[in-house]
N, C-alpha and C. Protein backbone atom coordinates (compact mmCIF):
# COMPACT_ATOMS: atom_id res chain seq x y z
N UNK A 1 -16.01 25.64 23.96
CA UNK A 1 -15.78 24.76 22.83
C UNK A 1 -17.06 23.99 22.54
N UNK A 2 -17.41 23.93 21.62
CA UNK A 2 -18.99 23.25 20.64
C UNK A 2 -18.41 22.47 20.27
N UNK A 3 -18.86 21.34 20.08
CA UNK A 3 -18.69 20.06 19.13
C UNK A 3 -19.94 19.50 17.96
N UNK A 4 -20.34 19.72 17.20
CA UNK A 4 -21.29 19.34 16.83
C UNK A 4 -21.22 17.83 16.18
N UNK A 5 -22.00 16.76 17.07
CA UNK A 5 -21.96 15.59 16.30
C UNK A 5 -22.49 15.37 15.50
N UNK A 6 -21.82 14.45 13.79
CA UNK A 6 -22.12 13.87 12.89
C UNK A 6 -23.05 13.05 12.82
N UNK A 7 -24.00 12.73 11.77
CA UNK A 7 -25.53 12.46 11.89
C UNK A 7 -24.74 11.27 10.52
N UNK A 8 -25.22 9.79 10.57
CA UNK A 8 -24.31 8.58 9.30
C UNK A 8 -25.14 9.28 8.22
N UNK A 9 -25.60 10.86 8.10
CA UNK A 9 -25.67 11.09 6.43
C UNK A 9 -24.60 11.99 6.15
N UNK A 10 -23.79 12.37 7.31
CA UNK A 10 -22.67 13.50 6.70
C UNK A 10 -21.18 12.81 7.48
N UNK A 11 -21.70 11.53 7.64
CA UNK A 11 -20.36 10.54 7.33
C UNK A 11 -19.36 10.60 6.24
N UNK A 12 -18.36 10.90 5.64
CA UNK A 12 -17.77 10.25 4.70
C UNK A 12 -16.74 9.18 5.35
N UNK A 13 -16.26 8.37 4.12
CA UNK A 13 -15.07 7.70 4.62
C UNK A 13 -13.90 8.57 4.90
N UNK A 14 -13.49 9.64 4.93
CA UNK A 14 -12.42 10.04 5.47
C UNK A 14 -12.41 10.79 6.47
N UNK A 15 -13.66 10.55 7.05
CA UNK A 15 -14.19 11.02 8.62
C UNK A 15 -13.28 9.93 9.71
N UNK A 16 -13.15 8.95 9.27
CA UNK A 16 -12.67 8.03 10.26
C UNK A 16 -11.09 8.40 10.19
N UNK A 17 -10.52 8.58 9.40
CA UNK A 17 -9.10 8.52 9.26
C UNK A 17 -8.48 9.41 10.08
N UNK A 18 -7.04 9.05 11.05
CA UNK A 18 -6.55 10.24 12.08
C UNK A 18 -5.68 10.73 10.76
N UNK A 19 -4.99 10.57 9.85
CA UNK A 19 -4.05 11.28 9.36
C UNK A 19 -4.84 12.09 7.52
N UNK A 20 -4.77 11.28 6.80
CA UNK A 20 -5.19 11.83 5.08
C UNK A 20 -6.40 10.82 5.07
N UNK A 21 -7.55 11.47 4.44
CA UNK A 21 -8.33 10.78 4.27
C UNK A 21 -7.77 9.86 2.46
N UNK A 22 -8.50 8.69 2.59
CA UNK A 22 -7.52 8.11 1.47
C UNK A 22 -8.16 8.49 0.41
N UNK A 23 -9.61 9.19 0.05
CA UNK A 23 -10.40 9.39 -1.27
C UNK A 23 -9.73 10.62 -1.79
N UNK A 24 -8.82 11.14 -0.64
CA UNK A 24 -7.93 12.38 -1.03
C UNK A 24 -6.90 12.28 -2.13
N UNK A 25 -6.20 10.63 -1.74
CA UNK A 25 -4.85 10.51 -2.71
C UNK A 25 -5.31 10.32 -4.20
N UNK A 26 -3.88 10.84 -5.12
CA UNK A 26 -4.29 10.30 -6.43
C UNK A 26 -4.43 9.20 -6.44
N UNK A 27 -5.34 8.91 -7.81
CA UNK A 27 -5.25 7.71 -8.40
C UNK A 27 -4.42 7.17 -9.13
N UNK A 28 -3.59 6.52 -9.02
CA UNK A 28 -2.31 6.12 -10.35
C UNK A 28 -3.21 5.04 -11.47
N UNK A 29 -3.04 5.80 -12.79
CA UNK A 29 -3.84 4.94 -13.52
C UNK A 29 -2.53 4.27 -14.14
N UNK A 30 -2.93 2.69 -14.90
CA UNK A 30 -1.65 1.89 -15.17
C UNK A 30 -1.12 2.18 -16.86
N UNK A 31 -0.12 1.90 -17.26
CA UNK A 31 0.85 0.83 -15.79
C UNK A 31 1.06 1.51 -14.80
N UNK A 32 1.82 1.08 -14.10
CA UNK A 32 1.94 2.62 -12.78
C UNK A 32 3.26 1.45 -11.73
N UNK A 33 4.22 2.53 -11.06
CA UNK A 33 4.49 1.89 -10.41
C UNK A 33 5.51 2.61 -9.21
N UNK A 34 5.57 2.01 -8.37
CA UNK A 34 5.62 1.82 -6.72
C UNK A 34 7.19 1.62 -6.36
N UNK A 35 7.50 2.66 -5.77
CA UNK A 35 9.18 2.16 -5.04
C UNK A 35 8.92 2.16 -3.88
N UNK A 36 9.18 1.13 -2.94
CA UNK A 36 9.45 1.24 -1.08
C UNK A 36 11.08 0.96 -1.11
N UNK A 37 11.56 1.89 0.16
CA UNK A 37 12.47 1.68 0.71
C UNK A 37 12.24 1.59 2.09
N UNK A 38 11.98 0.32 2.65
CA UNK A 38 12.52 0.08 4.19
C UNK A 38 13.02 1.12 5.08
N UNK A 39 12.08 1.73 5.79
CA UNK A 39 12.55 2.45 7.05
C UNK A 39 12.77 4.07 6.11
N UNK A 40 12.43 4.07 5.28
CA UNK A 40 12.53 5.37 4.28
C UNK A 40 10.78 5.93 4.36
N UNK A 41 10.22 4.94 2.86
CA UNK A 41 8.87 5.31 2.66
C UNK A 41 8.00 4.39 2.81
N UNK A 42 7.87 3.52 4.38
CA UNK A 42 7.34 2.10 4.15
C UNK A 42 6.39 2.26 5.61
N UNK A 43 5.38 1.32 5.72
CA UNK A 43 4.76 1.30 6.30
C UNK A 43 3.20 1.17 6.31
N UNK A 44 2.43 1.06 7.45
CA UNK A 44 0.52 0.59 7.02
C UNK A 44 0.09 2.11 6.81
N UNK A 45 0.75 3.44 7.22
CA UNK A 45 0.28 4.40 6.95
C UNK A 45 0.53 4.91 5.10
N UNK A 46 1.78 4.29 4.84
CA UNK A 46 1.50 4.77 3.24
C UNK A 46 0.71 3.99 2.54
N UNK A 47 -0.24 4.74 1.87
CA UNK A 47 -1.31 4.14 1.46
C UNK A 47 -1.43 4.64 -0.49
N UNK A 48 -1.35 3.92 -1.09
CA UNK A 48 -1.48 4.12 -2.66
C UNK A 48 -2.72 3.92 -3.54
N UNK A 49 -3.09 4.63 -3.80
CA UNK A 49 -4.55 4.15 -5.09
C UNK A 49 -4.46 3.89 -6.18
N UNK A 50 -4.82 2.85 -6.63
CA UNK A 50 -4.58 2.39 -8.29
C UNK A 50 -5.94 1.96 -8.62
N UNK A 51 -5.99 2.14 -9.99
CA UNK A 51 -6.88 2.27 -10.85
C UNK A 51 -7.50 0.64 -10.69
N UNK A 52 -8.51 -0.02 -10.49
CA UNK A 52 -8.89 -1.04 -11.24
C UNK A 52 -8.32 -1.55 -12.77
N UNK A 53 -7.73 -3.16 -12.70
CA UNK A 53 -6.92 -3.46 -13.95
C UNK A 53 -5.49 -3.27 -14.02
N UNK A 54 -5.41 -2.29 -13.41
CA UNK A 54 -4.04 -1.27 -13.85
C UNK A 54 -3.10 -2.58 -13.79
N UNK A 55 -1.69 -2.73 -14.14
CA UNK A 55 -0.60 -3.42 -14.46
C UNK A 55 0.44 -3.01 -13.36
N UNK A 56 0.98 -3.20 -12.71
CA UNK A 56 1.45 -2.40 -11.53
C UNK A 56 2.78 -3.39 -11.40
N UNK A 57 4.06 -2.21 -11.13
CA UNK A 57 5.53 -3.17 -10.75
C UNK A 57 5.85 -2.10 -9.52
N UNK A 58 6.07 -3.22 -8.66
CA UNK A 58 6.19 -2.89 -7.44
C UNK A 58 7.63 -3.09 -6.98
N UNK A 59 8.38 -1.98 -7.00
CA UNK A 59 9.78 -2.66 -6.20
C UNK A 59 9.83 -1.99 -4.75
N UNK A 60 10.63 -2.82 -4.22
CA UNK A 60 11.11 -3.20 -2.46
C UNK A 60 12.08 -2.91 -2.14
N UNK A 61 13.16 -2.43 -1.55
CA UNK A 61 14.44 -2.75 -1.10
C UNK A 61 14.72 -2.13 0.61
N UNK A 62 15.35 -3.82 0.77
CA UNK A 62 15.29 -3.33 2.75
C UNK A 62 16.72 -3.05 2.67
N UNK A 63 17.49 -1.66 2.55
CA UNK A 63 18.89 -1.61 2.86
C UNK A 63 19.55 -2.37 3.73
N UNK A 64 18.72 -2.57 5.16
CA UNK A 64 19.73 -2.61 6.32
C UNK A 64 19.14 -4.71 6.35
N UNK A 65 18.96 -5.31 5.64
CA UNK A 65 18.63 -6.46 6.09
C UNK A 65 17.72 -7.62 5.21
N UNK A 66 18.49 -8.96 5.29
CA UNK A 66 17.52 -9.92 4.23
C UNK A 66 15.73 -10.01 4.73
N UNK A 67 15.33 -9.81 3.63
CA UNK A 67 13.88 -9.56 4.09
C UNK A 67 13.16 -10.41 2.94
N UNK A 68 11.61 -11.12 3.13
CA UNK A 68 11.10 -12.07 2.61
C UNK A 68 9.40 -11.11 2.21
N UNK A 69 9.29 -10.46 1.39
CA UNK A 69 8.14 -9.86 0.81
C UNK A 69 6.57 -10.69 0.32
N UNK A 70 5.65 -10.57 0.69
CA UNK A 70 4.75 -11.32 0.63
C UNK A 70 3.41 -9.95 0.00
N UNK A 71 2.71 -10.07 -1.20
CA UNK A 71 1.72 -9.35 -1.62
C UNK A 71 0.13 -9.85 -1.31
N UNK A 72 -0.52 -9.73 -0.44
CA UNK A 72 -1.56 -10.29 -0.10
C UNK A 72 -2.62 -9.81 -0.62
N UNK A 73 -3.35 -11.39 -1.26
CA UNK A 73 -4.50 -11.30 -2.21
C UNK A 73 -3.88 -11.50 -3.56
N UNK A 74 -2.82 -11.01 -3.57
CA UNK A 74 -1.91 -11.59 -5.16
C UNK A 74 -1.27 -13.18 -5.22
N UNK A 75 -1.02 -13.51 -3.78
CA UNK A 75 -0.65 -14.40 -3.65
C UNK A 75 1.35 -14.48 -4.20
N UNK A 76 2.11 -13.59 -4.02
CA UNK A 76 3.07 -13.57 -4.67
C UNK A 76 4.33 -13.28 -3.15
N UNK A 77 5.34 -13.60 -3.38
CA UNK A 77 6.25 -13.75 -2.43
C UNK A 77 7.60 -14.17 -3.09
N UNK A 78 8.37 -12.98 -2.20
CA UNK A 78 10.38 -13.06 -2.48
C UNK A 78 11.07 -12.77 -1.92
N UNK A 79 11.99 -13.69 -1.44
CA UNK A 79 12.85 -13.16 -0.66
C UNK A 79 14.40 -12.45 -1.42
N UNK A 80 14.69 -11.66 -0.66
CA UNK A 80 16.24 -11.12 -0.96
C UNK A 80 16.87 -10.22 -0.04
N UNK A 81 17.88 -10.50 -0.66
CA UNK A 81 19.62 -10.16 -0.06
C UNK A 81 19.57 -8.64 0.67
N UNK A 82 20.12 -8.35 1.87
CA UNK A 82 20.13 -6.61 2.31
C UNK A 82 20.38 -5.59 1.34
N UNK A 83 19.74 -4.78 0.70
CA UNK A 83 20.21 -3.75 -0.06
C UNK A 83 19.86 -4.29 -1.46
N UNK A 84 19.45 -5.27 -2.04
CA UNK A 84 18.55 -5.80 -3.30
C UNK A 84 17.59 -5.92 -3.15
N UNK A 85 16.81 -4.99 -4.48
CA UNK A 85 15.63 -4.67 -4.80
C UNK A 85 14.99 -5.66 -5.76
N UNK A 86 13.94 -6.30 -4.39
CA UNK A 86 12.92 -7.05 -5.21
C UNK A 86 11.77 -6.59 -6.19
N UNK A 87 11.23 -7.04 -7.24
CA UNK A 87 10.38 -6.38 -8.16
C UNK A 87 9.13 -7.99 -8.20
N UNK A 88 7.96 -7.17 -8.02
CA UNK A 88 6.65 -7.77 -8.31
C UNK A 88 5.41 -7.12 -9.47
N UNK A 89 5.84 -7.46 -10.47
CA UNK A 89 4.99 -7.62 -11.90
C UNK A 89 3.68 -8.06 -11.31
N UNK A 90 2.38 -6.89 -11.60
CA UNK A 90 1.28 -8.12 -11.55
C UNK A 90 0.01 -7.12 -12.08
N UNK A 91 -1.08 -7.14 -12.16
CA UNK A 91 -2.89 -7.26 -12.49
C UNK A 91 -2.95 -6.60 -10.91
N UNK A 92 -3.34 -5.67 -10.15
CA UNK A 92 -4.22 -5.34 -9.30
C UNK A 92 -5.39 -5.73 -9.36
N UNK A 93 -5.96 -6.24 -10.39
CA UNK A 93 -7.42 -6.78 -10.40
C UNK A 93 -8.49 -5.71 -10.28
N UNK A 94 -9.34 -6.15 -9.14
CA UNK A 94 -10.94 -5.57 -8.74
C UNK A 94 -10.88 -4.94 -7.54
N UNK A 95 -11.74 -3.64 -7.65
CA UNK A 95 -11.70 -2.76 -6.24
C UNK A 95 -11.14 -3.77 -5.20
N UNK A 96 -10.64 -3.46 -4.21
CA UNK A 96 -10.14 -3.85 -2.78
C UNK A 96 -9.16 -3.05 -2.13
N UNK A 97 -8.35 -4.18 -1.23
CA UNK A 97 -7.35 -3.99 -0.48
C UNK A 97 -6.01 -4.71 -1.06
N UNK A 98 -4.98 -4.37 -0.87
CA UNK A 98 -3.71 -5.18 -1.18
C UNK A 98 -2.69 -4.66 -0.66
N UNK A 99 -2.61 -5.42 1.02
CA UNK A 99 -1.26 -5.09 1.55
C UNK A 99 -0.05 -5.80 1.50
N UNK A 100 0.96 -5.31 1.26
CA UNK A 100 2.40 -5.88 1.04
C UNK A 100 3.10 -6.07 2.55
N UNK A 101 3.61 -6.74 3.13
CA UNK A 101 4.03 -7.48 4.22
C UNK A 101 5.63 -7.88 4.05
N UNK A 102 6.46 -7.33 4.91
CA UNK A 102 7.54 -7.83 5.35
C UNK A 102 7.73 -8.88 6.30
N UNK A 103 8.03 -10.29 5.66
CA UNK A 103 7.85 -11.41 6.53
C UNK A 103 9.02 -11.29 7.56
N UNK A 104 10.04 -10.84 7.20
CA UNK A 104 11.25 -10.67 8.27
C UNK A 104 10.74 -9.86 9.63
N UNK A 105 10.22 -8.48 9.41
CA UNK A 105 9.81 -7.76 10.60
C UNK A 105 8.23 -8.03 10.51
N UNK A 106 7.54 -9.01 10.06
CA UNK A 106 6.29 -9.15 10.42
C UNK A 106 5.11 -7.32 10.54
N UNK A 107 5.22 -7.12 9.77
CA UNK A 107 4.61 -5.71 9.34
C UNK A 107 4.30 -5.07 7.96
N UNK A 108 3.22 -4.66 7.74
CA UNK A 108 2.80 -4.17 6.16
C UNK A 108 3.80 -3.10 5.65
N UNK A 109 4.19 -3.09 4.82
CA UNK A 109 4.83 -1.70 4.31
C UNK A 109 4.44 -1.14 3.19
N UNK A 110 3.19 -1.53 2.20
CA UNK A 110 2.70 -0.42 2.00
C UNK A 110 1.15 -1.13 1.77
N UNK A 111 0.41 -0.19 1.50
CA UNK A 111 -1.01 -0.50 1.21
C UNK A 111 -1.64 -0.14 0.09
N UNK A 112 -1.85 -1.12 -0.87
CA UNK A 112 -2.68 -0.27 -2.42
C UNK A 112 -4.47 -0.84 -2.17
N UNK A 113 -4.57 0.75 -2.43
CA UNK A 113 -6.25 0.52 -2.57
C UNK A 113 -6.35 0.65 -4.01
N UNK A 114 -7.00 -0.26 -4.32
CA UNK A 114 -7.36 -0.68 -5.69
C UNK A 114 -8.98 0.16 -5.77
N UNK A 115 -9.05 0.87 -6.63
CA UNK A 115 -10.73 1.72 -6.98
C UNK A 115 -10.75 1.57 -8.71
């Protein structure tokens, strides 16, 4: 078995990644928008790309439990009832990061990379 090591000019960013590199996923250009379901399609591994600007509605719903949603860097937060689907209207803004956080189980459930 050969290994040939990588030289930081034939780095890309999706050299680091164990699962999809993320320059792989589409881009959702806006409006555009996002369903999580709790324990369905949620988590720091789903990862979403949106356009710079884009207009983005984001809904949530934790079937099995009241859960308190927090959008970080948006600054936006809601709580609700087991099995009601919260919705967050907003501006993604400028390239970054923007992870969404379940304050109940203390964990991201999804991740938008903004490009």
């Amino acid at each position: 078995f050969f290994f040939k090591q990588k030289t930081a000019y034939e780095i890309v960013d999706c050299d680091w990644s164990s699962d999809v590199c993320s320059s792989d996923l589409e881009v959702m250009e806006g409006p555009a928008q996002i369903d999580v379901v709790i324990g369905v399609d949620s988590g720091p591994e789903r990862i979403v790309r949106v356009r710079a600007g884009a207009d983005l509605t984001l809904n949530i719903t934790n079937p099995d439990a009241a859960d308190e949603f927090h959008v970080h860097g948006i600054d936006l937060e809601q709580s609700v009832e087991a099995g009601t689907m919260v919705t967050f209207n907003f501006n993604v803004g400028d390239p970054g990061t923007i992870e969404v956080e379940s304050h109940a189980t203390d964990t991201v459930v999804v991740v938008i990379e903004v490009v």
